[in-house]
N, C-alpha and C. Protein backbone atom coordinates (compact mmCIF):
# COMPACT_ATOMS: atom_id res chain seq x y z
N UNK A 1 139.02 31.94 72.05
CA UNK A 1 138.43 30.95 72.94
C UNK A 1 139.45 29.88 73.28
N UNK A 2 139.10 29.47 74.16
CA UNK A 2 140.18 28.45 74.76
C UNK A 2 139.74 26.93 74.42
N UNK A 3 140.68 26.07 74.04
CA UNK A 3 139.93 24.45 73.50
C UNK A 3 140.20 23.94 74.46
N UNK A 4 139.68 22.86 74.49
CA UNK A 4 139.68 21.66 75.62
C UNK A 4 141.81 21.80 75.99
N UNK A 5 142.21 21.23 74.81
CA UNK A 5 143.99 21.14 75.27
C UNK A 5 144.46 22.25 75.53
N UNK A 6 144.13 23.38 75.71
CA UNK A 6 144.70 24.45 76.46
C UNK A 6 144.41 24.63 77.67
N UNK A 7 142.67 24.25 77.68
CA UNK A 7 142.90 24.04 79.09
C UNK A 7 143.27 22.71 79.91
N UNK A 8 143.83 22.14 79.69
CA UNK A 8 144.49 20.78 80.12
C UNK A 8 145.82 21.23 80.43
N UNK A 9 146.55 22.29 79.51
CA UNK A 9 147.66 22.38 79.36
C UNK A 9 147.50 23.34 80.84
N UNK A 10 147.00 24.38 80.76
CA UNK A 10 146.84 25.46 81.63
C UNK A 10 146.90 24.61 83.13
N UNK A 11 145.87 23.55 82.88
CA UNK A 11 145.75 23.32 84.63
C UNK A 11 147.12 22.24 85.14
N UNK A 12 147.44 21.65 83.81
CA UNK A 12 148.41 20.88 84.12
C UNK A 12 149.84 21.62 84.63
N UNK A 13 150.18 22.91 83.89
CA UNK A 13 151.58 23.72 84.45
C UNK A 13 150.84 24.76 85.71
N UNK A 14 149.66 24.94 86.10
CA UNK A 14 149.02 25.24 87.36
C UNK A 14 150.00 24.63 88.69
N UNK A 15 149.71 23.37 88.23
CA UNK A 15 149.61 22.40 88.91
C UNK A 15 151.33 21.36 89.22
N UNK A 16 151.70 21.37 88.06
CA UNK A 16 153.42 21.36 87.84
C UNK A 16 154.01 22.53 88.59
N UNK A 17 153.49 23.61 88.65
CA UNK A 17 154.09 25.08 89.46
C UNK A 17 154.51 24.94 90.66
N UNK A 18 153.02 24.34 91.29
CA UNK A 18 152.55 23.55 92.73
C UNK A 18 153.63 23.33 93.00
N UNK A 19 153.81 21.91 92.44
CA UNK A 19 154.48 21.11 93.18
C UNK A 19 156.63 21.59 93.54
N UNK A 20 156.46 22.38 92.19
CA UNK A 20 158.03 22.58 91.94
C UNK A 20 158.07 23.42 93.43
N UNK A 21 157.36 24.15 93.45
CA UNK A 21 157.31 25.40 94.24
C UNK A 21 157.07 24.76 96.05
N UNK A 22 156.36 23.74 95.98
CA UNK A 22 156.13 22.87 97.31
C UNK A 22 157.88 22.26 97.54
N UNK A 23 158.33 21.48 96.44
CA UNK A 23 159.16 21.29 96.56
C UNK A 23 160.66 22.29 97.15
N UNK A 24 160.43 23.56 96.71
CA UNK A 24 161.08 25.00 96.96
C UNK A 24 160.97 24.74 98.37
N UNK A 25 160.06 24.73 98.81
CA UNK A 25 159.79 25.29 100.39
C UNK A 25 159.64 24.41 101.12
N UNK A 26 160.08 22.99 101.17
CA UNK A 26 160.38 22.04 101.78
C UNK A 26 162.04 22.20 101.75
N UNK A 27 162.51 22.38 101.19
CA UNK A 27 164.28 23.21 101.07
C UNK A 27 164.37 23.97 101.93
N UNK A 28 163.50 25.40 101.56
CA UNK A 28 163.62 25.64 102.73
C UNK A 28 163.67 25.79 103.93
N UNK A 29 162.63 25.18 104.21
CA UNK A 29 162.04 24.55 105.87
C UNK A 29 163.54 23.82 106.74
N UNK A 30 163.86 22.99 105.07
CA UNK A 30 164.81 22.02 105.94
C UNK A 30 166.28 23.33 105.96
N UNK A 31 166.14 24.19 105.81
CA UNK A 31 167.57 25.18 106.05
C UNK A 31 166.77 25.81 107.35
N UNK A 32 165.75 26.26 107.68
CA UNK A 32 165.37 26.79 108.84
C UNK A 32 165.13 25.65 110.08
N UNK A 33 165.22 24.42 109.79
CA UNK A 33 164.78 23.50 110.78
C UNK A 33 163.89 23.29 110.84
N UNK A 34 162.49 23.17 110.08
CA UNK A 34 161.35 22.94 110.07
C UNK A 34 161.03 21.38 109.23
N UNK A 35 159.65 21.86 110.04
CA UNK A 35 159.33 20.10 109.21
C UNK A 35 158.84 20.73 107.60
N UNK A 36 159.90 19.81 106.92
CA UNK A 36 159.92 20.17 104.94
C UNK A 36 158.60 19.80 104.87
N UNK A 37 157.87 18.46 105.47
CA UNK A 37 156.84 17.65 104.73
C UNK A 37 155.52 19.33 104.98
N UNK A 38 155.33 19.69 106.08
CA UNK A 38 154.38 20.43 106.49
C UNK A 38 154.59 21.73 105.51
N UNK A 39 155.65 22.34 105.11
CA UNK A 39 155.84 23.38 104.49
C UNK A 39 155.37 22.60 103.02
N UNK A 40 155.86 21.82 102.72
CA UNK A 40 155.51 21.61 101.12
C UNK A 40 153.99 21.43 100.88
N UNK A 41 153.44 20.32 102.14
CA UNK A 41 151.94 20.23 101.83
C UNK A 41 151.07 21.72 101.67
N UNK A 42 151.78 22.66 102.75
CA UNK A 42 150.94 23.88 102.77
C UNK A 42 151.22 24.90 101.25
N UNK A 43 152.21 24.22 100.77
CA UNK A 43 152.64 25.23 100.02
C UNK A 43 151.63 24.64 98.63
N UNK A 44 151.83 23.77 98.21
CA UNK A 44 151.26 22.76 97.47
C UNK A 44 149.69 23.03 97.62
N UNK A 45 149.15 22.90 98.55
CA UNK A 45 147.78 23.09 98.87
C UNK A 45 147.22 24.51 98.40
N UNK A 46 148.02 25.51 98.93
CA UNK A 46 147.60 27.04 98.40
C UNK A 46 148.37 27.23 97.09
N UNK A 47 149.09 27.05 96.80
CA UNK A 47 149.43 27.26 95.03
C UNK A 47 148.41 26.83 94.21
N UNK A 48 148.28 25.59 94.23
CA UNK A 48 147.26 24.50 93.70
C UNK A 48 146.02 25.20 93.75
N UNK A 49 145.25 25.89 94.72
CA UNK A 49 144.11 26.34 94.82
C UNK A 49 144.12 27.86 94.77
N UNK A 50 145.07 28.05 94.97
CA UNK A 50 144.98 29.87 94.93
C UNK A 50 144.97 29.76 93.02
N UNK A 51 145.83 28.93 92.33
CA UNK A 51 146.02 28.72 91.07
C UNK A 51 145.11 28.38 90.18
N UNK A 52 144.52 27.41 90.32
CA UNK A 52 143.30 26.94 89.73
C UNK A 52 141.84 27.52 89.76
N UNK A 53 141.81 28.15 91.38
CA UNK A 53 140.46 29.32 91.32
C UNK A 53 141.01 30.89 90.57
N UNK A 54 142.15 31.08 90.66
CA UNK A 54 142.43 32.52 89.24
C UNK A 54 142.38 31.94 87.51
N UNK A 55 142.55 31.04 87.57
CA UNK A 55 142.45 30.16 86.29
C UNK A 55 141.33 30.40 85.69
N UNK A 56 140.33 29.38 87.18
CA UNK A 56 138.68 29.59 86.79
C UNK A 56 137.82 30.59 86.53
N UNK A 57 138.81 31.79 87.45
CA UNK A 57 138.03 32.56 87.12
C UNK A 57 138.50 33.49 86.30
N UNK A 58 139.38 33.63 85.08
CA UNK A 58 139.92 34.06 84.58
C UNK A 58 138.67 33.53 83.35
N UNK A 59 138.82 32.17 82.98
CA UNK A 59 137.95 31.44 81.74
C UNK A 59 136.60 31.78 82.21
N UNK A 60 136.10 32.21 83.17
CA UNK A 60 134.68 32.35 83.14
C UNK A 60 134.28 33.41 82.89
N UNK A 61 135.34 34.62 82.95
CA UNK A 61 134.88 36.05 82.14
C UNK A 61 135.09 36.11 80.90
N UNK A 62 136.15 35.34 80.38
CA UNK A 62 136.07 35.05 78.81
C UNK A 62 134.76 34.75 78.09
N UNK A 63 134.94 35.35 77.10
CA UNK A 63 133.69 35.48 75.94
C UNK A 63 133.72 34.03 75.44
């Protein structure tokens, strides 16, 4: 079973992933000429949520 600080831990490197990874693709945007801010928010936005709903639903089939 999972305790409260694992899942803290879990959503917290979820969520640390996000951003590293938003950060990734604002790099790249700015090597293709794009706007970084729009690539990172989008990227950030679907990591973050694509992440946290496999999370959820990962702990909700757990016994």
């Amino acid at each position: 079973m999972n305790s409260r600080n694992e899942r803290a831990r879990t959503i917290a490197i979820v969520l640390m992933l996000a951003v590293i990874l938003a950060f990734l693709a604002g790099l790249l945007a700015n090597v293709f000429h794009r706007d970084p801010v729009e690539w990172g928010a989008w990227t950030f936005t679907t990591v973050s949520t694509l992440g946290l709903g496999i999370t959820f639903a990962l702990w909700s089939n757990m016994p």
